[in-house]
Each structure stands twice: as C-alpha cells, then as structure tokens.
Protein backbone atom coordinates (compact mmCIF):
# COMPACT_ATOMS: atom_id res chain seq x y z
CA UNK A 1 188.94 147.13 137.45
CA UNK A 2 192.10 144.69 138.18
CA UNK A 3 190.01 143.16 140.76
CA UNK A 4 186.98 142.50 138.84
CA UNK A 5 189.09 141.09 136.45
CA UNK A 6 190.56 138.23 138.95
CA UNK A 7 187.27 137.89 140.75
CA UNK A 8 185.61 137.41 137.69
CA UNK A 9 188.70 134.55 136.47
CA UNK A 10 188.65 132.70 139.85
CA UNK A 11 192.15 133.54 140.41
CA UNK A 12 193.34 133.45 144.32
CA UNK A 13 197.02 134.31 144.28
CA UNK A 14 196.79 138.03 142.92
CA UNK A 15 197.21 141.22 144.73
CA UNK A 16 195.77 144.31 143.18
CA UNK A 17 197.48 147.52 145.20
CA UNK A 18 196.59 151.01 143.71
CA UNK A 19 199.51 153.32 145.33
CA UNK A 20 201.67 155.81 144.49
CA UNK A 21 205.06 153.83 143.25
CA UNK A 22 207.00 155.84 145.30
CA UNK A 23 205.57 154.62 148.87
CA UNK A 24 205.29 151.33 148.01
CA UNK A 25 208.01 148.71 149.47
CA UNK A 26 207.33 145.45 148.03
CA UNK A 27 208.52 143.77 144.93
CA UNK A 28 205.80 141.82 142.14
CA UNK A 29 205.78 139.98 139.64
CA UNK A 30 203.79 142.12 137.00
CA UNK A 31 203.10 146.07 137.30
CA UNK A 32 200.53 148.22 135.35
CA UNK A 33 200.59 151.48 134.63
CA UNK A 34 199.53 154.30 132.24
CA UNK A 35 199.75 157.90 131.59
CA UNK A 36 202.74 158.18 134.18
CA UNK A 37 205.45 159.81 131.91
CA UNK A 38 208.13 159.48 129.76
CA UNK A 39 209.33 155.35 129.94
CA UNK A 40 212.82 156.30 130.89
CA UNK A 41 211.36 157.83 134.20
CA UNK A 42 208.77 154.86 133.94
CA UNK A 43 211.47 152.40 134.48
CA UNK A 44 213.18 154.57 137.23
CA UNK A 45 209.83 154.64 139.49
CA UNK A 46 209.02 150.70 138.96
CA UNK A 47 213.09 149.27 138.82
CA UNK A 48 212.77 149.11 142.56
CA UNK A 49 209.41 147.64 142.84
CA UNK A 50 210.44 144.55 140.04
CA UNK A 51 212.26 141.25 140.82
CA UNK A 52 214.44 139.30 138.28
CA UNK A 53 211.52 138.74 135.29
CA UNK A 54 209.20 140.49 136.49
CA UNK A 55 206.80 142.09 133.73
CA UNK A 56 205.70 145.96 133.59
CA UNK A 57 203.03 145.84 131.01
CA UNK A 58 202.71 150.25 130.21
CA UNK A 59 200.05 151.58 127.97
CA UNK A 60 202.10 154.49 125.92
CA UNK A 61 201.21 156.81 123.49
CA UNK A 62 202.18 157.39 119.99
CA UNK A 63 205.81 158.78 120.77
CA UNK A 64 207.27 154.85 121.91
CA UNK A 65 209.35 154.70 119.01
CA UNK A 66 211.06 158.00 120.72
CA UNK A 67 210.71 157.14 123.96
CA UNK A 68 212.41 153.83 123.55
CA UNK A 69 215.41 155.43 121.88
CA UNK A 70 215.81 157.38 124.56
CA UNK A 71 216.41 155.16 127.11
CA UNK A 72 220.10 155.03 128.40
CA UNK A 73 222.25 151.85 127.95
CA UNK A 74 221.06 150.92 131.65
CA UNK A 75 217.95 150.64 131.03
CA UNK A 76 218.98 149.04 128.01
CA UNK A 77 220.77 146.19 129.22
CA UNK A 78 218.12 145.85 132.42
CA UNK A 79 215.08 145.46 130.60
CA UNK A 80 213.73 143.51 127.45
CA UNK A 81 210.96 145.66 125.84
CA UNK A 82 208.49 144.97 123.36
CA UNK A 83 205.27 146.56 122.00
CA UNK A 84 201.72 145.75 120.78
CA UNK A 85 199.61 148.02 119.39
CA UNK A 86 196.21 148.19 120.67
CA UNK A 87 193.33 147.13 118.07
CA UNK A 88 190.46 149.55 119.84
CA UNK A 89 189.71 152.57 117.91
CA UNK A 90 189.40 154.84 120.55
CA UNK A 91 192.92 153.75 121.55
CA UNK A 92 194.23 154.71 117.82
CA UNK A 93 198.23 155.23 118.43
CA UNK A 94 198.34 153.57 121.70
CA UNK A 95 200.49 150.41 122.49
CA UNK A 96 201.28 148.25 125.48
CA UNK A 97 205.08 147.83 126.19
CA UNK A 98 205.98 144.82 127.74
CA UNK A 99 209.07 145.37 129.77
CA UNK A 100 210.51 142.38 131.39
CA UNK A 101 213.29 142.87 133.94
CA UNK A 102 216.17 140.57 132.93
C-alpha cells in the first residue's frame, strides 16, 4: 500500500521496506507501524532504526492515554509524542501517535 501511495504521488526519493524491525540495519527518516504492542516496547524496537527527528507515525488503540503514561523518563526525554484521532468510523478509538525523535 506505501508504494502505491508514492507511485501514485510521483515521489522518487522514498523507500518502502516491509521487515521485521529487528533484522533491519538502517536508519529513516519516518517509520510506520501498527498493531506491534505496547508503545514503550514500540519505541524500544524502532529507537535504533531512527536518526535525530526522525518521525514514527503508530496507529494505537484506545489505551494511548495509558500507554503514554507508561513510558519511562527515557523515553520521555527521547521522544516528542503527539496524537490524532482518526475520523473513520470503522477506526472508532484509534489514533496515530506521532513520535519524533529529538
């Protein structure tokens, strides 16, 4: 689907790789990823895969709120995190964190 997507915009300077986290060695500039786990865990898979501002957009479930308050002052201090909630019905609850890497 990420391909279509820059196909379909013209865009020539984006990589779509679909790979387990843990065997990947490279670093981006913006992840995806949904219905992985808990964020805290989240963050540990991707930290290693994320330069200085680089963006993991997540789509979460209901729990953020929790999730979020559960991170550890690491995390804390290493990431800026937002949410949005997703206008789709079928997606009632859901969000997309934006987690930047600061």
């Amino acid at each position: 689907a990420v391909m279509y997507i820059v196909e379909g915009m013209g865009l020539k300077n984006v990589k779509a790789l679909h790979a387990r986290m843990e065997s990947v060695e490279l670093k981006f500039d913006v992840i995806t990823a949904r219905a992985v786990g808990p964020l805290n865990q989240l963050l540990e898979w991707c930290r290693p895969l994320m330069r200085h501002n680089s963006i993991l957009l997540a789509m979460k479930g209901p729990k953020i709120t929790e999730e979020i308050e559960a991170l550890d002052s690491r995390h804390v201090r290493q990431f800026e995190i937002g949410v949005k909630k997703v206008e789709y019905a079928a997606l009632d609850g859901h969000v997309i964190a934006r987690i930047k890497k600061k």
